[in-house]
Protein backbone atom coordinates (compact mmCIF):
# COMPACT_ATOMS: atom_id res chain seq x y z
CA UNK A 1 -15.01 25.91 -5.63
CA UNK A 2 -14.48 27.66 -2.56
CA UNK A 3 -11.11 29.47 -2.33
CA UNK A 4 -9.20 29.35 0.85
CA UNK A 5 -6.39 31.78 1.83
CA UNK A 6 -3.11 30.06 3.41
CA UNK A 7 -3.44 31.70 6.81
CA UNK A 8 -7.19 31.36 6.92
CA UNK A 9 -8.54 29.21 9.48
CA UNK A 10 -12.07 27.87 10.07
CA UNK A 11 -13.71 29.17 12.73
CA UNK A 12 -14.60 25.77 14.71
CA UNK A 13 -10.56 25.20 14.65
CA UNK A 14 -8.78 25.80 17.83
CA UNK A 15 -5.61 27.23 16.00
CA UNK A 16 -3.98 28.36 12.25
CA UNK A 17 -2.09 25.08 13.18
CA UNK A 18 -4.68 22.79 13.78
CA UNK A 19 -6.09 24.29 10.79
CA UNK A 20 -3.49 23.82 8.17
CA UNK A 21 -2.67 20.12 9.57
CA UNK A 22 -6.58 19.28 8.38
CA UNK A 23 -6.26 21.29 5.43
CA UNK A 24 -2.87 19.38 4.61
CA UNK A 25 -4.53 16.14 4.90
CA UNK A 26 -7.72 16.82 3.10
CA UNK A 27 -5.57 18.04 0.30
CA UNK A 28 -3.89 14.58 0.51
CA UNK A 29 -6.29 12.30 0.31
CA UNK A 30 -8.48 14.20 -2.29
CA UNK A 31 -4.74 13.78 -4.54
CA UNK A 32 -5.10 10.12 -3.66
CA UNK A 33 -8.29 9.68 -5.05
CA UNK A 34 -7.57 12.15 -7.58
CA UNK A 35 -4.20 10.00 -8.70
CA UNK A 36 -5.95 6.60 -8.61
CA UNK A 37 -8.47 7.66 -10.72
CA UNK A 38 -6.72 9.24 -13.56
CA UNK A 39 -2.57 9.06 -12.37
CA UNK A 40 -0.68 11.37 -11.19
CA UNK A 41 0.28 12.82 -14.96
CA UNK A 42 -3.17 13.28 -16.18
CA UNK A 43 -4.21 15.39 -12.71
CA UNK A 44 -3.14 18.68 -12.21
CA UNK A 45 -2.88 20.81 -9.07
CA UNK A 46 -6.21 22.82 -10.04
CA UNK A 47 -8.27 19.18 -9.73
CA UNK A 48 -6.79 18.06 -6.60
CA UNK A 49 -7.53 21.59 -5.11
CA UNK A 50 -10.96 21.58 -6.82
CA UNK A 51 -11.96 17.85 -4.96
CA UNK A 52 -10.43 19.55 -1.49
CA UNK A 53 -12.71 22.35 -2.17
CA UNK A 54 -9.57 24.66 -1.11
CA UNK A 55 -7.41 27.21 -3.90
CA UNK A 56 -4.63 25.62 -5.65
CA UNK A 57 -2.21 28.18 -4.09
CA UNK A 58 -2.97 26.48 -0.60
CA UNK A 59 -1.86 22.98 -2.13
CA UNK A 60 1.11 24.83 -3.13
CA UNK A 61 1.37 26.20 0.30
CA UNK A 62 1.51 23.07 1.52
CA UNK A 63 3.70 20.38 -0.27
CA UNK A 64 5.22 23.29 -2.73
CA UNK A 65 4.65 21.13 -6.18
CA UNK A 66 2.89 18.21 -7.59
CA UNK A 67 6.09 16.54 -7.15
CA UNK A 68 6.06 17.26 -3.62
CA UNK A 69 1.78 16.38 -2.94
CA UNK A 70 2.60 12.80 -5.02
CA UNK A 71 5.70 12.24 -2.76
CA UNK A 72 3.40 13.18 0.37
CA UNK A 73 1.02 10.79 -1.07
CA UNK A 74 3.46 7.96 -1.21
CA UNK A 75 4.52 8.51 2.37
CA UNK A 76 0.37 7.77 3.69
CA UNK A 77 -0.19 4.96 1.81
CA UNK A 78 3.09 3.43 2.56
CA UNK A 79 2.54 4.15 6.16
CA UNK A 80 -1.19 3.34 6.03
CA UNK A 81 -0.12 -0.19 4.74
CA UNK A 82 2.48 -0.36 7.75
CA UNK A 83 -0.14 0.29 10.56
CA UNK A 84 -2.14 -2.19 9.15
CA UNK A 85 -0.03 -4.89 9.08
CA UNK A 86 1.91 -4.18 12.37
CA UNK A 87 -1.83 -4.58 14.16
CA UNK A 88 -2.05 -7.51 12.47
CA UNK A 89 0.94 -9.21 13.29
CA UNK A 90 1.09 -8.03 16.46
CA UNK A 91 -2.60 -9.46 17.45
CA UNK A 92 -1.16 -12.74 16.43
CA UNK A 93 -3.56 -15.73 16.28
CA UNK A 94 -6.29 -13.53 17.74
CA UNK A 95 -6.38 -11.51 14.55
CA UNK A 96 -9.74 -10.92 12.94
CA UNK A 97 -9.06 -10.85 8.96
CA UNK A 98 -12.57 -9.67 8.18
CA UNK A 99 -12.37 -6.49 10.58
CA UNK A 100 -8.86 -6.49 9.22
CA UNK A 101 -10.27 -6.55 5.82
CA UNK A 102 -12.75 -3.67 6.76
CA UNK A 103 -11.06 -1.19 8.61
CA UNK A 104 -8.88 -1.77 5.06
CA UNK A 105 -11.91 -0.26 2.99
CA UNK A 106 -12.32 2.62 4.76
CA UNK A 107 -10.65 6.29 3.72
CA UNK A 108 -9.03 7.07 0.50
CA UNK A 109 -8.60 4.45 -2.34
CA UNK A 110 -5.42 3.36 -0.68
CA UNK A 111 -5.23 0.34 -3.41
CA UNK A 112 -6.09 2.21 -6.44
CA UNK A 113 -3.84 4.63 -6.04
CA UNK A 114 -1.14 1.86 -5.52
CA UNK A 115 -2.04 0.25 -8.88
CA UNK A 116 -1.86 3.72 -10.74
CA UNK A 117 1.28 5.11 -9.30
CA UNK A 118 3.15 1.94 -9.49
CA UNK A 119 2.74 1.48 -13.40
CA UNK A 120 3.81 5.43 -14.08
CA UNK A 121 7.35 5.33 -14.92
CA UNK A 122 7.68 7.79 -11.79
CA UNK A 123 11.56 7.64 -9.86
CA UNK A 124 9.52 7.79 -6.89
CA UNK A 125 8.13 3.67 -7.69
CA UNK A 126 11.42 2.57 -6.55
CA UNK A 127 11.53 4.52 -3.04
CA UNK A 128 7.78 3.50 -2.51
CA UNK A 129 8.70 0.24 -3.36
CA UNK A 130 11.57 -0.37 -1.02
CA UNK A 131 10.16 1.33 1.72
CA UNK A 132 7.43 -0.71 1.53
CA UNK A 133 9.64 -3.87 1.40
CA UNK A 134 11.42 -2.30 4.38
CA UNK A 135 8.31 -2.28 6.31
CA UNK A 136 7.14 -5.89 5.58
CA UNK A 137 10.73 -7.20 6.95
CA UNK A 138 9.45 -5.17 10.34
CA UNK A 139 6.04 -6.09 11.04
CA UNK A 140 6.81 -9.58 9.40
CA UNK A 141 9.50 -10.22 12.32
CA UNK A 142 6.49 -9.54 14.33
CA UNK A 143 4.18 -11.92 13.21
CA UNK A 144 7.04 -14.65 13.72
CA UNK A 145 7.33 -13.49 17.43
CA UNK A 146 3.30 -13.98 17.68
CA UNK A 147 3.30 -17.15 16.05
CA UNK A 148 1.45 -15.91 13.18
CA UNK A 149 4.79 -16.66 10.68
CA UNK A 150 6.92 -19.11 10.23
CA UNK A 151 10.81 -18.34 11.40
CA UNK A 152 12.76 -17.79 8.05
CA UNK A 153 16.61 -17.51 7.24
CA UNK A 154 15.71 -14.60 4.83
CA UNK A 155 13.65 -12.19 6.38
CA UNK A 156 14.56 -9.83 3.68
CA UNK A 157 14.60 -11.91 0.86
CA UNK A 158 10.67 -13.16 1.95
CA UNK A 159 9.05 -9.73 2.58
CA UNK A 160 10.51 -8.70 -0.94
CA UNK A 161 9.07 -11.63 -2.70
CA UNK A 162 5.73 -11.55 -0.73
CA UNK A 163 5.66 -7.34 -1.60
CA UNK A 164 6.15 -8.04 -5.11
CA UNK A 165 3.11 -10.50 -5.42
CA UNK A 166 0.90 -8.17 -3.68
CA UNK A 167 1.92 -5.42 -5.61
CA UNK A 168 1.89 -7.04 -9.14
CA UNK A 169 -1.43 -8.48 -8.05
CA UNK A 170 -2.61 -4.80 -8.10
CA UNK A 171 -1.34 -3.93 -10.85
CA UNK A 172 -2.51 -6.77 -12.99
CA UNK A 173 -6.02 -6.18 -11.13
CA UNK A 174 -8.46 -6.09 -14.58
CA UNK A 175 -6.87 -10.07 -15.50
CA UNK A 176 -8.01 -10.53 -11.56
CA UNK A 177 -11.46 -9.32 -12.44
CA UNK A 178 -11.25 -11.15 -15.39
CA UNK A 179 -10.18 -13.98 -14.20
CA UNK A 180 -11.42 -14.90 -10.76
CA UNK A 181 -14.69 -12.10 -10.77
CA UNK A 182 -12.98 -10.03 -8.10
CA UNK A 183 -12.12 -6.40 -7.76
CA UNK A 184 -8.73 -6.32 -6.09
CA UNK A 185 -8.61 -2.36 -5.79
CA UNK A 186 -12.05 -2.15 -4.49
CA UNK A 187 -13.77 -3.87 -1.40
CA UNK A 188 -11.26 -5.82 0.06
CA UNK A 189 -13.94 -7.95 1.72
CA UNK A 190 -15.72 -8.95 -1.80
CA UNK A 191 -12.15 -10.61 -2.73
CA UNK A 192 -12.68 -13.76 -1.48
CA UNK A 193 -12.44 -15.68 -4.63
CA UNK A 194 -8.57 -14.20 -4.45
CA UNK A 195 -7.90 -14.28 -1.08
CA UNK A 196 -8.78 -18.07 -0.41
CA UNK A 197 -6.76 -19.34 -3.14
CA UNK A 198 -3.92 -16.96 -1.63
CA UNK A 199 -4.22 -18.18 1.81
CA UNK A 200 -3.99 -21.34 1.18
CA UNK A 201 -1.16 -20.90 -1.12
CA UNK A 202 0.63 -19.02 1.70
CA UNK A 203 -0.78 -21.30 4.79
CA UNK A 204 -0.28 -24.78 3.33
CA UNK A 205 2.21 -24.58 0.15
CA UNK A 206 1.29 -25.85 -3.44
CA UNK A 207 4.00 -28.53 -3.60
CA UNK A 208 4.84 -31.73 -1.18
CA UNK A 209 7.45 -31.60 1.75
CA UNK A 210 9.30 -33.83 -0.03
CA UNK A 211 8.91 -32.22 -3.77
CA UNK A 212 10.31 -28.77 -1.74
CA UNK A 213 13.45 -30.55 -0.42
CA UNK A 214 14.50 -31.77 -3.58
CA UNK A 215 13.72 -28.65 -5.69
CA UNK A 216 15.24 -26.26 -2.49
CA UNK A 217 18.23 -28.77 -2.60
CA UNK A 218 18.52 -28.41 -6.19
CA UNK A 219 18.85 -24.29 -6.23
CA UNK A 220 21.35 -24.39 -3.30
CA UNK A 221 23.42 -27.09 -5.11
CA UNK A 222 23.42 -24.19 -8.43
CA UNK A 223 24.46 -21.76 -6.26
CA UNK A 224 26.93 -23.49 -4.52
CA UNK A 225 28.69 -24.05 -7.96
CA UNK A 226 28.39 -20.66 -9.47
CA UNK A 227 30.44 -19.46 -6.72
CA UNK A 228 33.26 -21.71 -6.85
């Protein structure tokens, strides 16, 4: 392992600066892969450091504890997911879902690590969790503006159900493998068998228009009685 003092900068960098922003994000993503593979309790500081090939005192340095490199960690994948799906929304019908799928694959196991830290027990799940349900209410109200949604009277309510579908998907992704042959934390685009199913699912519904008026009708009519 090559040690690298906090102030050291490589030579081809233009500045310390430059230098510790690509030192802070190669520490990052080697604790992303590092966390998806064994969580963020089994991996200490030393094996992050070790996969950045820098000294654990310059991942201290940098995000001050473990604490502080997971919460750092949460912040790219939730804003990695974000990017994403803003593109996607905003390219509307013109959206390509296999280069969407692709660009997806590419850079740290952004999935894996979703499906670790999400089953840890951590106080950070929650904040990752609403942020991300935050997000989807955002670049959701964009894909109704480019005709890629349907309009809904509960933008929140939606993006939270759809967020916890996609999440528990991940982390009940072995039963996936199990059960439809996929690998929902690996290639995205050799998940067909899961996202077909989903699509149409999301695109056309499982039950009849007029099943879903009666059932809808049903709920509200509950509702409307507990709150008398």
């Amino acid at each position: 392992m090559r040690s690298v003092p906090a102030d050291a900068a490589p030579p081809d960098t233009p500045s310390s600066g430059d230098a510790d922003l690509t030192a802070r994000a190669r520490i990052r993503d080697a604790a992303i892969a590092c966390f998806a593979d064994a969580g963020v309790v089994g991996t200490s500081v030393r094996t992050v450091a070790s996969a950045a090939d820098v000294s654990p005192a310059l991942v201290m340095h940098h995000f001050g504890s473990k604490d502080g490199l997971r919460g750092a960690c949460d912040q790219h994948v939730a804003s990695a997911v974000r990017e994403g799906k803003t593109d996607a929304m905003r390219q509307g019908l013109a959206m390509d879902p296999v280069g969407a799928l692709r660009q997806q694959a590419e850079g740290p196991p952004l999935l894996r690590y979703l499906a670790r830290t999400l089953v840890d027990g951590s106080e950070h799940v929650a904040e990752l969790v609403d942020e991300m349900v935050s997000d989807a209410v955002g670049y959701m109200a964009e894909g109704v503006e480019t005709g890629l949604l349907r309009p809904t009277d509960d933008p929140r309510g939606r993006a939270a159900v759809l967020t916890l579908w996609t999440l528990g998907a991940l982390v009940l992704h072995e039963h996936a493998t199990r059960l439809l042959d996929v690998d929902l934390v690996g290639d995205p685009q050799q998940a067909l068998p899961y996202f077909l199913p989903a699509l149409e699912i999301l695109g056309r519904g499982a039950i009849t228009d007029q099943a879903y008026e009666r059932i809808r009708g049903a709920f509200e009519a509950t509702d409307e009685e507990a709150e008398r």
